[in-house]
PDB file of N, CA and C in Angstrom:
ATOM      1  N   UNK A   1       0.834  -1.180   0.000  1.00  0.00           N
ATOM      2  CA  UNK A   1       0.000   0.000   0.000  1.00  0.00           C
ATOM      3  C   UNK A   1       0.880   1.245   0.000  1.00  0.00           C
ATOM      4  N   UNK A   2       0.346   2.474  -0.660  1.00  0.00           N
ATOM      5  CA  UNK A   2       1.417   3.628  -0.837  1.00  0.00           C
ATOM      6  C   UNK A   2       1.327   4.348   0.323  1.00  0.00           C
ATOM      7  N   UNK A   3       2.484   4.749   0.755  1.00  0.00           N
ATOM      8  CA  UNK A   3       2.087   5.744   2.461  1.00  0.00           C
ATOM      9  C   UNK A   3       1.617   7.138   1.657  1.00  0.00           C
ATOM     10  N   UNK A   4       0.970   7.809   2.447  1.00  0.00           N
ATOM     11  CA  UNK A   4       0.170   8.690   1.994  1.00  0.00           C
ATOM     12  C   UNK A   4      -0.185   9.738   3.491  1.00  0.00           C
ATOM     13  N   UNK A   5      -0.944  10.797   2.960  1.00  0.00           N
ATOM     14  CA  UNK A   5      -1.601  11.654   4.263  1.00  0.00           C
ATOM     15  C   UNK A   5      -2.552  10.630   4.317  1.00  0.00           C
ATOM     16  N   UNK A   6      -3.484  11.001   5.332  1.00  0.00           N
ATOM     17  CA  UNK A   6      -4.410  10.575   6.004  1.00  0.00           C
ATOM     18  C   UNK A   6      -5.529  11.434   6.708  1.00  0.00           C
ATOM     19  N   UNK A   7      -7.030  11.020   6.455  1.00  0.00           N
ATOM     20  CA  UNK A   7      -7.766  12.039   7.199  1.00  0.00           C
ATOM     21  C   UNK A   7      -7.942  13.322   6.291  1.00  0.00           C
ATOM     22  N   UNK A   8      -8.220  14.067   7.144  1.00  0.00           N
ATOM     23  CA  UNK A   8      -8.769  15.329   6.407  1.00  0.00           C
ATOM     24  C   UNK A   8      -7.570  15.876   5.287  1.00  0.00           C
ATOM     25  N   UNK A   9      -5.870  15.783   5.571  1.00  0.00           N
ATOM     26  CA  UNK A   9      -5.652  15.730   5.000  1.00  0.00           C
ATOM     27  C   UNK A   9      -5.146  15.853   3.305  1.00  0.00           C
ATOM     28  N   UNK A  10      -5.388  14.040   3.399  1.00  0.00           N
ATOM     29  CA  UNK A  10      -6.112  13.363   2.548  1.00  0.00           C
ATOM     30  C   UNK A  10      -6.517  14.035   0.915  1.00  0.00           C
ATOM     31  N   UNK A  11      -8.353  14.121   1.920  1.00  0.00           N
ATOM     32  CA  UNK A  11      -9.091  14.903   1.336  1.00  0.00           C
ATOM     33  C   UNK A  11      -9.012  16.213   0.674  1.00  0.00           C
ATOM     34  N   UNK A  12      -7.722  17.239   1.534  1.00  0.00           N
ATOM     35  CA  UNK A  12      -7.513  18.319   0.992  1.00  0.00           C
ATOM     36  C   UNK A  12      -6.828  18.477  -0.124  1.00  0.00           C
ATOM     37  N   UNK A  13      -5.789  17.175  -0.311  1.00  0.00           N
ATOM     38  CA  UNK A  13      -4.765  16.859  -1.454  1.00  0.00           C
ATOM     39  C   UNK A  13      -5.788  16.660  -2.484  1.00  0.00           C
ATOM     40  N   UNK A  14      -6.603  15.518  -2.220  1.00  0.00           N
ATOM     41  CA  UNK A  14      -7.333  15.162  -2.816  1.00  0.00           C
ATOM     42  C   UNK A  14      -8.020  16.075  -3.959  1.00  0.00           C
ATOM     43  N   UNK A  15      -8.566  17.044  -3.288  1.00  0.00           N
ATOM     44  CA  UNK A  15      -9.253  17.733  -3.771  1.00  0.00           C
ATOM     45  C   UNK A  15      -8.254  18.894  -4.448  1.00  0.00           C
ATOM     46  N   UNK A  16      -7.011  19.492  -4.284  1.00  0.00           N
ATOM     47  CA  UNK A  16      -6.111  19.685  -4.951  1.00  0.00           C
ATOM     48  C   UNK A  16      -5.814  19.029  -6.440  1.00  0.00           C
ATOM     49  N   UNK A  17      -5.491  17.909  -6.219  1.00  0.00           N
ATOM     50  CA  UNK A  17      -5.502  17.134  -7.881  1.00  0.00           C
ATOM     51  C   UNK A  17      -6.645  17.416  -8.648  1.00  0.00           C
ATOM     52  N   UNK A  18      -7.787  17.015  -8.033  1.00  0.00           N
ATOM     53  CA  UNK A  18      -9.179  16.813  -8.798  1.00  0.00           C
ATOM     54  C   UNK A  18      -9.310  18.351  -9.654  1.00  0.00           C
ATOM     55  N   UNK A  19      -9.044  19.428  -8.811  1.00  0.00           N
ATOM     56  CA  UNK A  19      -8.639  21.227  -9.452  1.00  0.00           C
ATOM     57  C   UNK A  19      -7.904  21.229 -10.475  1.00  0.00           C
ATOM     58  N   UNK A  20      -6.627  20.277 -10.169  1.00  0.00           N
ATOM     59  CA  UNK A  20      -5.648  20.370 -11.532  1.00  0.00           C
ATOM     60  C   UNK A  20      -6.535  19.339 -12.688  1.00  0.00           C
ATOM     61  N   UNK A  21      -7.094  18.847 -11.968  1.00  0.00           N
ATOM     62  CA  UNK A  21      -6.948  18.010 -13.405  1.00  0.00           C
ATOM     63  C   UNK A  21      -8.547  18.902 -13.888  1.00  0.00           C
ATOM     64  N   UNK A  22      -9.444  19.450 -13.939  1.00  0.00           N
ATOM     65  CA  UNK A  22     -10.511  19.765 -14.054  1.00  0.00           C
ATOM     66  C   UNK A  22      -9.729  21.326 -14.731  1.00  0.00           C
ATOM     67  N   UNK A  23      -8.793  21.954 -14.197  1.00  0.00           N
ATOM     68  CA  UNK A  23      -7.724  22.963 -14.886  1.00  0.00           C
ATOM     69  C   UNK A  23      -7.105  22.331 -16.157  1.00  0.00           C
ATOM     70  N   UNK A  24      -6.723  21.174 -15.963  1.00  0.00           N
ATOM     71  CA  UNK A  24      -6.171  20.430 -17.356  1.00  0.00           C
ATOM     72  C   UNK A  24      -7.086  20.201 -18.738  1.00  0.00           C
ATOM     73  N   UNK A  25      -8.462  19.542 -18.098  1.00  0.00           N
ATOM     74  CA  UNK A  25      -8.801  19.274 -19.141  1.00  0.00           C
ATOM     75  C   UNK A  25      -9.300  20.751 -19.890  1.00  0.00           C
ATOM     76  N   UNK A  26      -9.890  21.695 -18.738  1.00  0.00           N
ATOM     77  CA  UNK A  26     -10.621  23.007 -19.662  1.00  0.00           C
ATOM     78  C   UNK A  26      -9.230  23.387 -20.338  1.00  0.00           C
ATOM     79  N   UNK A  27      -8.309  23.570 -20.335  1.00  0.00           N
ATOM     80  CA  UNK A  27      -6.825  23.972 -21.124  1.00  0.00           C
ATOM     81  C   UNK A  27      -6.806  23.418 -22.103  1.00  0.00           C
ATOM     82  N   UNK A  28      -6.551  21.877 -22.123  1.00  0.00           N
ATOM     83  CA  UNK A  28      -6.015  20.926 -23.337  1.00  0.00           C
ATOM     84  C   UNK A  28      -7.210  20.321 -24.158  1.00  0.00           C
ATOM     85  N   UNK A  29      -8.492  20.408 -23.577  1.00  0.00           N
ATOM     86  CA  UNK A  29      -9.565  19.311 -24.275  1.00  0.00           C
ATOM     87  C   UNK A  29     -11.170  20.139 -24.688  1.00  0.00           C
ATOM     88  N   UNK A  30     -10.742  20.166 -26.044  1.00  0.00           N
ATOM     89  CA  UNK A  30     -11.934  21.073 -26.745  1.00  0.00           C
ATOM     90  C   UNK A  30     -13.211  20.363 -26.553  1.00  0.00           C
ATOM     91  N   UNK A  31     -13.393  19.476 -26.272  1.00  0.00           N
ATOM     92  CA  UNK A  31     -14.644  18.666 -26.368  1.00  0.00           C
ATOM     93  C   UNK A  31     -15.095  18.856 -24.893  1.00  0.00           C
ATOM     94  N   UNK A  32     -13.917  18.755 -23.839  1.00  0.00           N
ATOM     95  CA  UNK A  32     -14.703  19.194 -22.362  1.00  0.00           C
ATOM     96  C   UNK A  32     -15.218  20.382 -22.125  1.00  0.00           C
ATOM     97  N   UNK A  33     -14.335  21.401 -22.752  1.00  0.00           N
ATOM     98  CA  UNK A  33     -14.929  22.715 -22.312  1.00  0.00           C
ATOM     99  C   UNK A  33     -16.099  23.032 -23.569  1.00  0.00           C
ATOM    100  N   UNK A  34     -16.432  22.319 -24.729  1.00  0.00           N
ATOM    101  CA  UNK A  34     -18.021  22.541 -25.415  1.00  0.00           C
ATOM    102  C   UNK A  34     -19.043  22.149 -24.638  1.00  0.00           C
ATOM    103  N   UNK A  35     -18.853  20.244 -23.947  1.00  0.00           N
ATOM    104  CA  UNK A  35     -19.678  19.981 -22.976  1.00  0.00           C
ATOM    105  C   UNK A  35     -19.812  20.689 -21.954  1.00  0.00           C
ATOM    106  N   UNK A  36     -18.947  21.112 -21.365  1.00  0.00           N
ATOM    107  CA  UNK A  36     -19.163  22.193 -20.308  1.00  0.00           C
ATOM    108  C   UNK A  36     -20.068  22.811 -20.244  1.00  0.00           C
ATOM    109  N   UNK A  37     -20.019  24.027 -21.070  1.00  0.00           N
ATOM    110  CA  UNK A  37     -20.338  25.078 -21.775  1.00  0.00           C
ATOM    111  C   UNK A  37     -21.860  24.816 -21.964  1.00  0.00           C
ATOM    112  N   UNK A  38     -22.091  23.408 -22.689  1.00  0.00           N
ATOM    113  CA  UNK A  38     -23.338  23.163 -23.029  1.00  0.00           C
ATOM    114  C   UNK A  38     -23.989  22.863 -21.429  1.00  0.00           C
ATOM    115  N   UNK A  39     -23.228  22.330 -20.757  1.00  0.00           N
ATOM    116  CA  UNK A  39     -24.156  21.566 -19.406  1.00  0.00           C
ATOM    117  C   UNK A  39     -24.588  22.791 -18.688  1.00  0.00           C
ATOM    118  N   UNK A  40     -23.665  23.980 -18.791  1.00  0.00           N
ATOM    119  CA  UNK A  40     -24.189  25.469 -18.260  1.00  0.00           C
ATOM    120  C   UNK A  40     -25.395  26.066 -18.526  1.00  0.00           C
ATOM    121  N   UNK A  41     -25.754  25.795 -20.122  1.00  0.00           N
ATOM    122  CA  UNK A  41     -26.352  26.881 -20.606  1.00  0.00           C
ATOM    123  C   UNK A  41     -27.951  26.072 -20.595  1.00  0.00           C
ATOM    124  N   UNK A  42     -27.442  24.981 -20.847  1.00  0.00           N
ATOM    125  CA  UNK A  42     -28.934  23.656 -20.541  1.00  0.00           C
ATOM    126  C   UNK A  42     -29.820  23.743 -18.979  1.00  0.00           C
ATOM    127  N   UNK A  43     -28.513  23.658 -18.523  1.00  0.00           N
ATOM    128  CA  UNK A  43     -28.269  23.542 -17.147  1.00  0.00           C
ATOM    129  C   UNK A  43     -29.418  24.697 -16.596  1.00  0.00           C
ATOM    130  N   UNK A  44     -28.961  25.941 -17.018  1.00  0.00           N
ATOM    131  CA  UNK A  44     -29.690  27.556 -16.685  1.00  0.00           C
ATOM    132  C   UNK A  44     -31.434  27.358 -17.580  1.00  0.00           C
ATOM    133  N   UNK A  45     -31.414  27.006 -18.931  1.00  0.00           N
ATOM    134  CA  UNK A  45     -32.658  26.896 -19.494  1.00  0.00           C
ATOM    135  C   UNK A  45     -33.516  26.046 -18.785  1.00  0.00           C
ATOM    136  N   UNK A  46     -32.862  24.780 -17.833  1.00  0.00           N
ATOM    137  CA  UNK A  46     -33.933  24.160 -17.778  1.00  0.00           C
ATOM    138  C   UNK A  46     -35.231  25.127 -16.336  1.00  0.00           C
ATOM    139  N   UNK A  47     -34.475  26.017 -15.903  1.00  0.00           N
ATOM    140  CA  UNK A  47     -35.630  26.658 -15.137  1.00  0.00           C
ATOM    141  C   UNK A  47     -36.490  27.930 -15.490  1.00  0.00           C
ATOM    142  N   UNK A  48     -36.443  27.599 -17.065  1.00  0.00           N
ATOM    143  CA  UNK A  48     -37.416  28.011 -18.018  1.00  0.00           C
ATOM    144  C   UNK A  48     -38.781  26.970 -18.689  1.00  0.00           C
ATOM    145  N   UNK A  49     -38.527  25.648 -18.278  1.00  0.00           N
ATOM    146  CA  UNK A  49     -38.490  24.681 -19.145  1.00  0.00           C
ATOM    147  C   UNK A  49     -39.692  24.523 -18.306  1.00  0.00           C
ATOM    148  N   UNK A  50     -41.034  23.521 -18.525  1.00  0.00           N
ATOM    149  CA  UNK A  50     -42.238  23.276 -17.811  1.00  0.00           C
ATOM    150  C   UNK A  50     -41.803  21.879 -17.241  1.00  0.00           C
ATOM    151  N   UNK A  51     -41.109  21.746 -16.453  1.00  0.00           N
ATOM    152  CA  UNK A  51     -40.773  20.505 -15.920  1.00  0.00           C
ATOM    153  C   UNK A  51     -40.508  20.103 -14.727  1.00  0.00           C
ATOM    154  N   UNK A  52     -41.233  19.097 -13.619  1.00  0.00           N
ATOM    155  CA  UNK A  52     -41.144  19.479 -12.272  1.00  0.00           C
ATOM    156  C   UNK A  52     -39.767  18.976 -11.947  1.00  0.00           C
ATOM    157  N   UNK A  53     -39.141  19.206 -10.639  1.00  0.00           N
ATOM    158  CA  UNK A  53     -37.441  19.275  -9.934  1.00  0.00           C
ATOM    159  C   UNK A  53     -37.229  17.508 -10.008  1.00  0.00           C
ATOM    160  N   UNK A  54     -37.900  16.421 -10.321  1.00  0.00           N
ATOM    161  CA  UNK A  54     -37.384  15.196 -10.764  1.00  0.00           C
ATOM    162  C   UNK A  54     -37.091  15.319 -12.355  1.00  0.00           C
ATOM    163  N   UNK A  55     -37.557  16.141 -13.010  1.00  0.00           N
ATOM    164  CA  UNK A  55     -37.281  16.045 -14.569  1.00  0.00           C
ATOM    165  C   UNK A  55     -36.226  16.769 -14.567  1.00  0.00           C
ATOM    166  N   UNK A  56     -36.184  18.207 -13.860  1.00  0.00           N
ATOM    167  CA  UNK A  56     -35.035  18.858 -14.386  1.00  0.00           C
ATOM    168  C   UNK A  56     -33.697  18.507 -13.515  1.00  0.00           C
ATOM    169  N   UNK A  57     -33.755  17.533 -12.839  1.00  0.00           N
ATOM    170  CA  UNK A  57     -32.490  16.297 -12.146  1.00  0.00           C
ATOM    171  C   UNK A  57     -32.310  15.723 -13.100  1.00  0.00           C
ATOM    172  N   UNK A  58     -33.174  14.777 -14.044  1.00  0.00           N
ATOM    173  CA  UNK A  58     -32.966  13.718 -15.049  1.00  0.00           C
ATOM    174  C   UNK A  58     -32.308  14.651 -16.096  1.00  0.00           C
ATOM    175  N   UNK A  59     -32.895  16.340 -16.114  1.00  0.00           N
ATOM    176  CA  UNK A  59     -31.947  16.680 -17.982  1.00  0.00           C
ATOM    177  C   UNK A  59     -30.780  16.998 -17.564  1.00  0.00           C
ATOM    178  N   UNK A  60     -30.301  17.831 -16.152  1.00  0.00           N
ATOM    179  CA  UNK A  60     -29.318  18.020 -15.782  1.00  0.00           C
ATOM    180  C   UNK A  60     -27.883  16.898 -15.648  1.00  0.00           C
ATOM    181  N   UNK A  61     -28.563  15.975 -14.587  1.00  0.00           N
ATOM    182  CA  UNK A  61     -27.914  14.987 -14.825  1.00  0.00           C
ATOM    183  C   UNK A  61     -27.599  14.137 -15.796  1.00  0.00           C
ATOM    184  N   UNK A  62     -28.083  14.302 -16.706  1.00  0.00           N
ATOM    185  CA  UNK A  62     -27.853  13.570 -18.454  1.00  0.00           C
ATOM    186  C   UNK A  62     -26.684  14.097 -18.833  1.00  0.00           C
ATOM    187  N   UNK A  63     -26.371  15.667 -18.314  1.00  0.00           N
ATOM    188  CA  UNK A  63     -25.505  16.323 -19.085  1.00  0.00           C
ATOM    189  C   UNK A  63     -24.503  16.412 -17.969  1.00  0.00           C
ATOM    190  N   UNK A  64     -24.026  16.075 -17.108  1.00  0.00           N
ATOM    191  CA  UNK A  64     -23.322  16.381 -16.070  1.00  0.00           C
ATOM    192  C   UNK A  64     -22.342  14.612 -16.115  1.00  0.00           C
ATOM    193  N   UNK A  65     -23.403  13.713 -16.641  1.00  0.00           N
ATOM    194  CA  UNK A  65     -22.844  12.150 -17.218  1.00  0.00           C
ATOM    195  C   UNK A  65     -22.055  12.715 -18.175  1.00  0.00           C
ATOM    196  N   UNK A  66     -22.557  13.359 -19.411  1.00  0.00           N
ATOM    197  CA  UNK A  66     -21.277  13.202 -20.257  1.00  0.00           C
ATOM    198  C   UNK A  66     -20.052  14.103 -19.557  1.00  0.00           C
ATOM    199  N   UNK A  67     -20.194  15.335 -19.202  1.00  0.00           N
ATOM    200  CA  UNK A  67     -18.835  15.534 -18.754  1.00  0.00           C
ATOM    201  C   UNK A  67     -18.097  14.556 -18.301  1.00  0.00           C
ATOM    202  N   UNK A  68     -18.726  13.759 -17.061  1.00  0.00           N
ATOM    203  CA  UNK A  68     -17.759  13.041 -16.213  1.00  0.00           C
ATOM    204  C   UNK A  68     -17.151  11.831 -17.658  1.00  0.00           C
ATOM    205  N   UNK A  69     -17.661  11.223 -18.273  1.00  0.00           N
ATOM    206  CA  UNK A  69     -17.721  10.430 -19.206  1.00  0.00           C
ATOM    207  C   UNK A  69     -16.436  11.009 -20.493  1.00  0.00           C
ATOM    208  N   UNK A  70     -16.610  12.700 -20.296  1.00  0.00           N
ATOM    209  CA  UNK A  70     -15.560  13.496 -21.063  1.00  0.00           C
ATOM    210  C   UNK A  70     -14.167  12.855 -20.549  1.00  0.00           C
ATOM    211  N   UNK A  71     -14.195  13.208 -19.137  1.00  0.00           N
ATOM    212  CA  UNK A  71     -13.079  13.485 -17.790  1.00  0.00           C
ATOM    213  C   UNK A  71     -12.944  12.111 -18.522  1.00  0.00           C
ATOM    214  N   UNK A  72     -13.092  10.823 -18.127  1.00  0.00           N
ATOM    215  CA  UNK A  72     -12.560   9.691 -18.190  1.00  0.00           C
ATOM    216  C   UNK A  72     -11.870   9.692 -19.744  1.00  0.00           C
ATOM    217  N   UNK A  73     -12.754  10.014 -20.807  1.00  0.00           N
ATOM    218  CA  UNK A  73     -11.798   9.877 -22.048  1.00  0.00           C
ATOM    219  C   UNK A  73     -11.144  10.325 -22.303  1.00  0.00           C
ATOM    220  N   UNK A  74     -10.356  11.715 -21.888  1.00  0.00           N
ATOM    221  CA  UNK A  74      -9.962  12.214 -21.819  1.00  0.00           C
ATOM    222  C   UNK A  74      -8.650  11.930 -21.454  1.00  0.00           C
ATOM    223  N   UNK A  75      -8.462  11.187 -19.991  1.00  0.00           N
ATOM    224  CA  UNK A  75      -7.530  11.048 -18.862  1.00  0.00           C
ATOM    225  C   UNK A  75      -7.543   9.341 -19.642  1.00  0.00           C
ATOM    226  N   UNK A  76      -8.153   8.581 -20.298  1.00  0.00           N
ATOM    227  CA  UNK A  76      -7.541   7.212 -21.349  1.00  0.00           C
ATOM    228  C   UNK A  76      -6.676   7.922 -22.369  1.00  0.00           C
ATOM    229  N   UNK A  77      -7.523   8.973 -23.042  1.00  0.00           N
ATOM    230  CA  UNK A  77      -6.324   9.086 -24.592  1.00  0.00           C
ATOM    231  C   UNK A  77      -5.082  10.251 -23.680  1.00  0.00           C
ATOM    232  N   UNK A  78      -4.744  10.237 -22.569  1.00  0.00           N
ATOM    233  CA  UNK A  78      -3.760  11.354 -22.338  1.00  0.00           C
ATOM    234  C   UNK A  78      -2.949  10.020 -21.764  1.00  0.00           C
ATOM    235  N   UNK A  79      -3.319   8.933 -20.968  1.00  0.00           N
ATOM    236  CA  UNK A  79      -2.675   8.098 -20.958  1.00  0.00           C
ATOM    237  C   UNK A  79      -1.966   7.125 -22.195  1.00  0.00           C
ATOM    238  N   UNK A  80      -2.786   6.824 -22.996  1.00  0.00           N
ATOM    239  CA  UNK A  80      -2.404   5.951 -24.343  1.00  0.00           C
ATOM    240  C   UNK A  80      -0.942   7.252 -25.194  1.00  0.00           C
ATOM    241  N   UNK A  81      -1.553   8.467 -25.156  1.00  0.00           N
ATOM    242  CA  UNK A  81      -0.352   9.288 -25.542  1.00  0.00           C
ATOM    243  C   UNK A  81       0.849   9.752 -25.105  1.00  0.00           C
ATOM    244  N   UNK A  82       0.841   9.338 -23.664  1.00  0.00           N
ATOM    245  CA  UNK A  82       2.124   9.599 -22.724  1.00  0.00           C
ATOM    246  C   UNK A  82       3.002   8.014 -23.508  1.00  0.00           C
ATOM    247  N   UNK A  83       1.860   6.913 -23.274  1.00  0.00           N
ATOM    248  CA  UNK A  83       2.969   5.636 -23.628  1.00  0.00           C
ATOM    249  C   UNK A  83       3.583   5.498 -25.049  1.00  0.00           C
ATOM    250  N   UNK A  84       3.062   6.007 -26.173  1.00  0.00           N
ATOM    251  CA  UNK A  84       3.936   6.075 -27.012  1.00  0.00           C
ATOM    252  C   UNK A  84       3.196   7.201 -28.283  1.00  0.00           C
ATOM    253  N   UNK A  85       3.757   7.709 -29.659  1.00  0.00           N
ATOM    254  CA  UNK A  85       3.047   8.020 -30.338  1.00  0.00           C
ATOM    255  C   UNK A  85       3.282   7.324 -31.709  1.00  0.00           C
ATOM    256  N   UNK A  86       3.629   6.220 -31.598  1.00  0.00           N
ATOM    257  CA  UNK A  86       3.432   5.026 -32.210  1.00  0.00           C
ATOM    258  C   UNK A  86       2.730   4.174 -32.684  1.00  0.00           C
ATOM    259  N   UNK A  87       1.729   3.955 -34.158  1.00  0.00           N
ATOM    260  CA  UNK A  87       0.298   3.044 -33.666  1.00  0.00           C
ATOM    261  C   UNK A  87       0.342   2.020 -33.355  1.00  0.00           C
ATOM    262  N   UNK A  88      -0.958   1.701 -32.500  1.00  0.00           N
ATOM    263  CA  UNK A  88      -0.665   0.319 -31.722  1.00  0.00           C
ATOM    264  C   UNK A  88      -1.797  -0.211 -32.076  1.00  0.00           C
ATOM    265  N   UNK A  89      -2.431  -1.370 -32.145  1.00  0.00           N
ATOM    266  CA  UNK A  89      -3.864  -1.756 -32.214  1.00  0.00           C
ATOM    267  C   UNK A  89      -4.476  -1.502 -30.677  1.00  0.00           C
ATOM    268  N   UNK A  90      -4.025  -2.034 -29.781  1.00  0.00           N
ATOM    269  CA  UNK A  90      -4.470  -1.205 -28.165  1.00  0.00           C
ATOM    270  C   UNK A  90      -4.933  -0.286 -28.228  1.00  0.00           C
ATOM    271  N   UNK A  91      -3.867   0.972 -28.608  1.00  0.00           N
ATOM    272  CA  UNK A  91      -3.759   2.127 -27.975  1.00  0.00           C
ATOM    273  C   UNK A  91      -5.262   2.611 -29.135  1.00  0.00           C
ATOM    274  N   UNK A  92      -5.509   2.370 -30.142  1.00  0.00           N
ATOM    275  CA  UNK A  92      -6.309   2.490 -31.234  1.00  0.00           C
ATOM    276  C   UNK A  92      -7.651   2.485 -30.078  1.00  0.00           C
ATOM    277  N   UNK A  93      -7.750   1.243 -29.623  1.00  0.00           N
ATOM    278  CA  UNK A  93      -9.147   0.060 -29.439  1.00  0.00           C
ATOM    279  C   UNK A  93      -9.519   1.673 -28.158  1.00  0.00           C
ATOM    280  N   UNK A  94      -8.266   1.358 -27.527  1.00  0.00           N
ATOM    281  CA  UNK A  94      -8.683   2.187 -26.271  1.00  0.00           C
ATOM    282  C   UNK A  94      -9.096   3.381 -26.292  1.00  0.00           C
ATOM    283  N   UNK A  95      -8.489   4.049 -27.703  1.00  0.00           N
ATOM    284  CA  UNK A  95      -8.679   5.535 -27.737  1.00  0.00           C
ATOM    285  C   UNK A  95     -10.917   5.469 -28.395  1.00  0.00           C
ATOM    286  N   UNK A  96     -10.760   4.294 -29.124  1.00  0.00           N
ATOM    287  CA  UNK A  96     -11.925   4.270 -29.305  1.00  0.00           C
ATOM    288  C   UNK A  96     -13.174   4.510 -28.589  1.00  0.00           C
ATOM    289  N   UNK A  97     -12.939   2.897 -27.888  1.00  0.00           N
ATOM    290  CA  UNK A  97     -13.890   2.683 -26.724  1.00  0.00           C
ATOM    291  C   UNK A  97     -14.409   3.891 -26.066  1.00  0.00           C
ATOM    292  N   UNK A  98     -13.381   4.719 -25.617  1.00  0.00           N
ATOM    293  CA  UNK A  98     -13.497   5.855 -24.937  1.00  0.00           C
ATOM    294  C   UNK A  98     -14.195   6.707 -25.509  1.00  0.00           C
ATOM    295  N   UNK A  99     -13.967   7.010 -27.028  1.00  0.00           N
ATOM    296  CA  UNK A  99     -14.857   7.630 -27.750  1.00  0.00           C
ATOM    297  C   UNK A  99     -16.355   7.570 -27.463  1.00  0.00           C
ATOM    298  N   UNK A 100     -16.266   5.957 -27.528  1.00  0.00           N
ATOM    299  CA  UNK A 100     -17.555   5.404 -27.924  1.00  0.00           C
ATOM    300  C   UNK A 100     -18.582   5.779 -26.588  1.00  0.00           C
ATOM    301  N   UNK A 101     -17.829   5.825 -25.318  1.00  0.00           N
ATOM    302  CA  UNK A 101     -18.664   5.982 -24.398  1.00  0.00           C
ATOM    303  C   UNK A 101     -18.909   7.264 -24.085  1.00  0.00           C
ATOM    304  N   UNK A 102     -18.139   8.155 -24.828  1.00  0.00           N
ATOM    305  CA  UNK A 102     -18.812   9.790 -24.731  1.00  0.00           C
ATOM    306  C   UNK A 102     -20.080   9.922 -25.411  1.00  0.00           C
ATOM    307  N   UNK A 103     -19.796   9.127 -26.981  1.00  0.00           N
ATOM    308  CA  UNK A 103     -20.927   9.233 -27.903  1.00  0.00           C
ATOM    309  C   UNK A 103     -22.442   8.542 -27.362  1.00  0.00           C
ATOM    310  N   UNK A 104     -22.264   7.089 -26.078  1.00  0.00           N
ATOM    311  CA  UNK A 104     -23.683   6.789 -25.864  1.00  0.00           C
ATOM    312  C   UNK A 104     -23.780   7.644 -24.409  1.00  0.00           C
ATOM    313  N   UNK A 105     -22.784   8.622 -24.194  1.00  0.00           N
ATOM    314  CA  UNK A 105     -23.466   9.683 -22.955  1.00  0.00           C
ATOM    315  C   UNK A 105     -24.435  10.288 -23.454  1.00  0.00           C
ATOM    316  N   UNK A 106     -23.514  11.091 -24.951  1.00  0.00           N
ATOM    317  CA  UNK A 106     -24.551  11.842 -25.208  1.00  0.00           C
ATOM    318  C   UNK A 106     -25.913  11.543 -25.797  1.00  0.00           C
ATOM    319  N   UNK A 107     -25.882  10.562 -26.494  1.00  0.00           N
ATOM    320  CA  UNK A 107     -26.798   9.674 -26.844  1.00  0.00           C
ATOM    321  C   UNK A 107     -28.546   9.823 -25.644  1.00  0.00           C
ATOM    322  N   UNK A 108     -27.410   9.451 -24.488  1.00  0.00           N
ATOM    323  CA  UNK A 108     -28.290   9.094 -23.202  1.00  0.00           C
ATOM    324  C   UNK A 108     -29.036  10.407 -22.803  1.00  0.00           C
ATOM    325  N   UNK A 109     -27.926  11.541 -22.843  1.00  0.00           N
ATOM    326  CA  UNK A 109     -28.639  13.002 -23.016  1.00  0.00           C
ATOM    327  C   UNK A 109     -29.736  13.602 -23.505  1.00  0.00           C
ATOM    328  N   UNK A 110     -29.608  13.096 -24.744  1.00  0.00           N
ATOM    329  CA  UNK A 110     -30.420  13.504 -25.983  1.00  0.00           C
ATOM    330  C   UNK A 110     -31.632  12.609 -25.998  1.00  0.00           C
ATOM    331  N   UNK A 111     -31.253  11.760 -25.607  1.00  0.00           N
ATOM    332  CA  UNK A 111     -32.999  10.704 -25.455  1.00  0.00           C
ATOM    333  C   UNK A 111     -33.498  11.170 -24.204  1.00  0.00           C
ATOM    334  N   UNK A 112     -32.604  11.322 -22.872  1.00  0.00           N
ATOM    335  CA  UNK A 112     -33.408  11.931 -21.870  1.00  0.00           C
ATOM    336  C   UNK A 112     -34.287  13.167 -22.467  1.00  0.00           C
ATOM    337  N   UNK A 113     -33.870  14.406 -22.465  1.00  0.00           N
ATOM    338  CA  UNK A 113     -34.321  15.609 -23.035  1.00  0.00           C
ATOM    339  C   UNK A 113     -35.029  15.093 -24.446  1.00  0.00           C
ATOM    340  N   UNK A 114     -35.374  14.243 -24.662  1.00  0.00           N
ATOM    341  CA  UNK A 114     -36.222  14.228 -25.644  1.00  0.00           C
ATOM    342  C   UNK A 114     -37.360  13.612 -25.606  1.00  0.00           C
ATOM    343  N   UNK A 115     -37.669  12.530 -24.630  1.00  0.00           N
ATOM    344  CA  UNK A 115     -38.135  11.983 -23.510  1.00  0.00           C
ATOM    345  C   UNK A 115     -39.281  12.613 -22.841  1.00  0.00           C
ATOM    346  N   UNK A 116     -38.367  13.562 -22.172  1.00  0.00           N
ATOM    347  CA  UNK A 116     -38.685  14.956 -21.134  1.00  0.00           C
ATOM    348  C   UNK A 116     -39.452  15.927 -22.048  1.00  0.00           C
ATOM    349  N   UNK A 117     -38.955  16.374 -22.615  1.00  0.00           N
ATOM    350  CA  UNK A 117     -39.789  17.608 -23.504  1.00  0.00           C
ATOM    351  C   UNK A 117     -40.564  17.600 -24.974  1.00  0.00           C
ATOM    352  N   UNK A 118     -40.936  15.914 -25.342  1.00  0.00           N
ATOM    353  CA  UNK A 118     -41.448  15.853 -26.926  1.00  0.00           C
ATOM    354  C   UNK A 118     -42.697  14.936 -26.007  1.00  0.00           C
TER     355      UNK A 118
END
């Protein structure tokens, strides 16, 4: 096991990294800061929207999945590119996959809010 802080701590480091890396991706990753951007502006419309506080949890949270869903693909293809820039069939599959699970976030988004408001 790695020695480490402990306790509150911890948590404060913790929450230190989670800043950098949430600083990293709005810097380096055009696709996090569009989702972003979009989860803001959705985010603000939906208390325009005729929908009671369980619906506008379900559109919010639709869009708050793909970010996190961003964060992870993000932090795969920054890993696959630290190990080489070489093609690999791996590094390919992985950069994919990752793709693939932004594309059924948003997917999941877009059927919620469509769901919700059609």
């Amino acid at each position: 096991m790695k020695p480490g802080a402990k306790g509150i701590t911890r948590v404060i480091h913790a929450t230190g990294y989670s800043i950098k890396g949430l600083q990293a991706a709005w810097k380096y990753e055009a696709a996090f800061r569009q989702e972003l951007i979009l989860l803001l502006l959705l985010s603000a419309a939906t208390f325009a929207l005729p929908v009671n506080k369980l619906e506008q949890l379900a559109l919010v949270g639709s869009l708050i999945l793909v970010v996190i869903v961003e964060l992870i693909n993000s932090a795969v293809e920054a890993v696959v590119d630290r190990v080489g820039s070489d093609w690999h069939e791996l590094s390919g599959r992985a950069k994919d996959i990752g793709s693939a699970a932004v594309f059924i976030a948003l997917s999941f988004a877009a059927l919620t809010w469509a769901v919700i408001l059609l």
